[in-house]
N, C-alpha and C. Protein backbone atom coordinates (compact mmCIF):
# COMPACT_ATOMS: atom_id res chain seq x y z
N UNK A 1 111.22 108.73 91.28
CA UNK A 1 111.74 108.49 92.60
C UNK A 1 113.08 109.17 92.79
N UNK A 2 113.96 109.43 92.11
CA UNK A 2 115.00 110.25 91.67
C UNK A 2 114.90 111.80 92.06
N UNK A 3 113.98 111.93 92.07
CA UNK A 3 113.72 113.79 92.59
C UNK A 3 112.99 113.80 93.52
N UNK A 4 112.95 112.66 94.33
CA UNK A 4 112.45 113.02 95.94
C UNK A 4 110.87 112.88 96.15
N UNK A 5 109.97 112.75 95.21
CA UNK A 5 108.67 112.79 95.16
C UNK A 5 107.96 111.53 95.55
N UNK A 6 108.88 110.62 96.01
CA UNK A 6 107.97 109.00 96.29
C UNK A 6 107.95 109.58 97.63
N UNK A 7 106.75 109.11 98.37
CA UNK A 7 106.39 109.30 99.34
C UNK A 7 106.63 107.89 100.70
N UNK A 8 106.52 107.11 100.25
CA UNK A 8 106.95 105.96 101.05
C UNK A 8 106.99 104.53 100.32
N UNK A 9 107.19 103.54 101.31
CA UNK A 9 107.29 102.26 100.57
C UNK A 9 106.17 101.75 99.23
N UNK A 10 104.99 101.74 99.87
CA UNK A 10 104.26 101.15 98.79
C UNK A 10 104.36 102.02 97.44
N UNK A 11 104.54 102.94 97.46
CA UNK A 11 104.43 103.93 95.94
C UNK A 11 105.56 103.19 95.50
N UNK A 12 106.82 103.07 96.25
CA UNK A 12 108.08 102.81 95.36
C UNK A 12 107.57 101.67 95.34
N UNK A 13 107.25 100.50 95.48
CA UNK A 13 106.70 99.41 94.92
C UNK A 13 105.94 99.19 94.21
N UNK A 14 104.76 99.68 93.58
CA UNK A 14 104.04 99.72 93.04
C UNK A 14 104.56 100.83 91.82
N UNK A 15 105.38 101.44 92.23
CA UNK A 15 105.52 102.95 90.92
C UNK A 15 106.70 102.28 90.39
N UNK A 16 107.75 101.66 91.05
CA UNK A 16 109.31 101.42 90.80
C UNK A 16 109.39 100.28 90.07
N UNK A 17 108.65 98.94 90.74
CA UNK A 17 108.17 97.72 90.67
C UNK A 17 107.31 96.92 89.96
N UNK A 18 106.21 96.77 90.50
CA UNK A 18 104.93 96.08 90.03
C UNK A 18 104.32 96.85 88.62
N UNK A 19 104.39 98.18 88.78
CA UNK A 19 103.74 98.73 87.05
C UNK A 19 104.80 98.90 86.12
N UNK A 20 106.25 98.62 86.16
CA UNK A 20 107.08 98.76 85.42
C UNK A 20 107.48 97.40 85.11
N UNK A 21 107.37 96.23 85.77
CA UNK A 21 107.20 94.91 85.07
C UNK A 21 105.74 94.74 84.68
N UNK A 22 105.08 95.14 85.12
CA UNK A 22 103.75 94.67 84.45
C UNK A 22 103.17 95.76 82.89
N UNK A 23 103.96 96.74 82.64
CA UNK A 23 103.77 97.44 81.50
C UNK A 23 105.02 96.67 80.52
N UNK A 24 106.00 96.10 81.02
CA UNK A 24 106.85 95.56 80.06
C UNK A 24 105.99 94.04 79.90
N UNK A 25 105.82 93.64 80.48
CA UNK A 25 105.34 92.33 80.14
C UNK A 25 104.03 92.48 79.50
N UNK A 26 103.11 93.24 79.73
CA UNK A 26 101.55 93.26 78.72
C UNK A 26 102.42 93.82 76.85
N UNK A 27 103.24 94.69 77.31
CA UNK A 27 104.44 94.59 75.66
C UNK A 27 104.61 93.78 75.31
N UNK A 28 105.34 93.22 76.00
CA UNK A 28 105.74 91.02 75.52
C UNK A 28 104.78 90.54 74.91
N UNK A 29 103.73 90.59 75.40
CA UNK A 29 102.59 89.63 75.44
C UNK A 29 101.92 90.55 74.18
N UNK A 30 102.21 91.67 74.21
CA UNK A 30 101.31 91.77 72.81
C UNK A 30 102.48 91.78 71.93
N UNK A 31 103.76 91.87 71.99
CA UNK A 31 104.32 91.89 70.70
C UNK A 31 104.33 89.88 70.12
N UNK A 32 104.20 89.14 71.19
CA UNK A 32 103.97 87.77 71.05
C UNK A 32 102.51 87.31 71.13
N UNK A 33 101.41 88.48 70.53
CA UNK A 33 100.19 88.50 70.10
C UNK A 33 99.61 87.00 71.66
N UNK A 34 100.05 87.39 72.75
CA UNK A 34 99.17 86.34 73.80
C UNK A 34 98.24 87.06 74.43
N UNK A 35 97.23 87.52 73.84
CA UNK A 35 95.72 87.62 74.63
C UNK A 35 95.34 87.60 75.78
N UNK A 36 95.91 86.29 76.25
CA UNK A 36 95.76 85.86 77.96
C UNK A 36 96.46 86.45 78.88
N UNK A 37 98.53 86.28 78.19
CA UNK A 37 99.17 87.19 78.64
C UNK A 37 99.10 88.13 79.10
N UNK A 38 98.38 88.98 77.91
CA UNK A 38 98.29 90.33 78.28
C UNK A 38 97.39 90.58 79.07
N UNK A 39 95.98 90.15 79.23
CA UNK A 39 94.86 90.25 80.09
C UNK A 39 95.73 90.43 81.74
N UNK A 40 96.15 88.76 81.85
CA UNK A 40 97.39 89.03 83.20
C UNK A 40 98.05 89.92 83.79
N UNK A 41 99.00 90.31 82.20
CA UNK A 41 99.57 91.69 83.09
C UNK A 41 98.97 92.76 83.14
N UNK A 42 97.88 93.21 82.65
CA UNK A 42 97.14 94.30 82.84
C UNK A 42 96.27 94.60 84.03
N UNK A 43 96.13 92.97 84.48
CA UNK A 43 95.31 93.09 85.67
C UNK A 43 96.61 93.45 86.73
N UNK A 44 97.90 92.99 87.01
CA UNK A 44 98.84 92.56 87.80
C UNK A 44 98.90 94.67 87.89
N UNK A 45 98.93 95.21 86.62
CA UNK A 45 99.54 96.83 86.40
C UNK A 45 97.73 97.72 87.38
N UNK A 46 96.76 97.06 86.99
CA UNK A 46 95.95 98.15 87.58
C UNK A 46 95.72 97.48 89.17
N UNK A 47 96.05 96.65 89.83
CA UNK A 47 96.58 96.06 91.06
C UNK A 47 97.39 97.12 91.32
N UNK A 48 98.24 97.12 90.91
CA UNK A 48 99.54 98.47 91.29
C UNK A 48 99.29 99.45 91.57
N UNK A 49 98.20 99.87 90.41
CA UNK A 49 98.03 101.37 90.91
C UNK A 49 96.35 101.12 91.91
N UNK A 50 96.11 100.69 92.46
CA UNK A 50 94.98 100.26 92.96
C UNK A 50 95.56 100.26 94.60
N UNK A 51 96.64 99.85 94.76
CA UNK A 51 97.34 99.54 96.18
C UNK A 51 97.78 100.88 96.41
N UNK A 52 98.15 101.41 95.36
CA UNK A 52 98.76 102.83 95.79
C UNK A 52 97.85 104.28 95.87
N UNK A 53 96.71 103.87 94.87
CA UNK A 53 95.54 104.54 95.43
C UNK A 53 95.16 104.29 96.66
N UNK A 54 94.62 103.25 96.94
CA UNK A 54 94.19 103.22 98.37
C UNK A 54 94.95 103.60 99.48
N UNK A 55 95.69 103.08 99.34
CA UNK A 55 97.14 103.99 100.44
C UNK A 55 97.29 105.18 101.24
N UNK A 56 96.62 106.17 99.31
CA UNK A 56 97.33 107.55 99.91
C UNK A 56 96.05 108.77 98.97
N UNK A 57 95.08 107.33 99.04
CA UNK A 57 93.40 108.45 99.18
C UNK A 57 93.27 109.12 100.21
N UNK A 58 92.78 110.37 100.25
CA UNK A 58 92.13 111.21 101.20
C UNK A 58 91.27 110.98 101.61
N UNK A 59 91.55 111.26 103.48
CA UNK A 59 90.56 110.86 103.84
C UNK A 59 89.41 112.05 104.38
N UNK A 60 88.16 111.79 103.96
CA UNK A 60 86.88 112.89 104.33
C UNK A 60 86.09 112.62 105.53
């Protein structure tokens, strides 16, 4: 986001935000071996990029 390449709100939320706590926390959760944890944040991280796909898919 620093070199001008975010395109609007949801990317910086989802790029800045939501996948940068949710890649630190599925860490947590596996360095504190929680299974469930991690399931959570993994779902919470491909949510992220899921909102920001849809966003700024092309449209045909």
């Amino acid at each position: 986001m620093d070199d001008g390449r975010c395109p609007d709100g949801v990317w910086a939320e989802a790029a800045s935000k939501t996948l940068r706590k949710g890649s630190a926390d599925v860490l947590a959760a596996i360095e504190s071996k929680d299974l469930s944890a991690a399931k959570l944040s993994f779902a919470s991280m491909t949510k992220a990029c899921a909102a920001c796909h849809n966003a700024h898919k092309e449209k045909k």
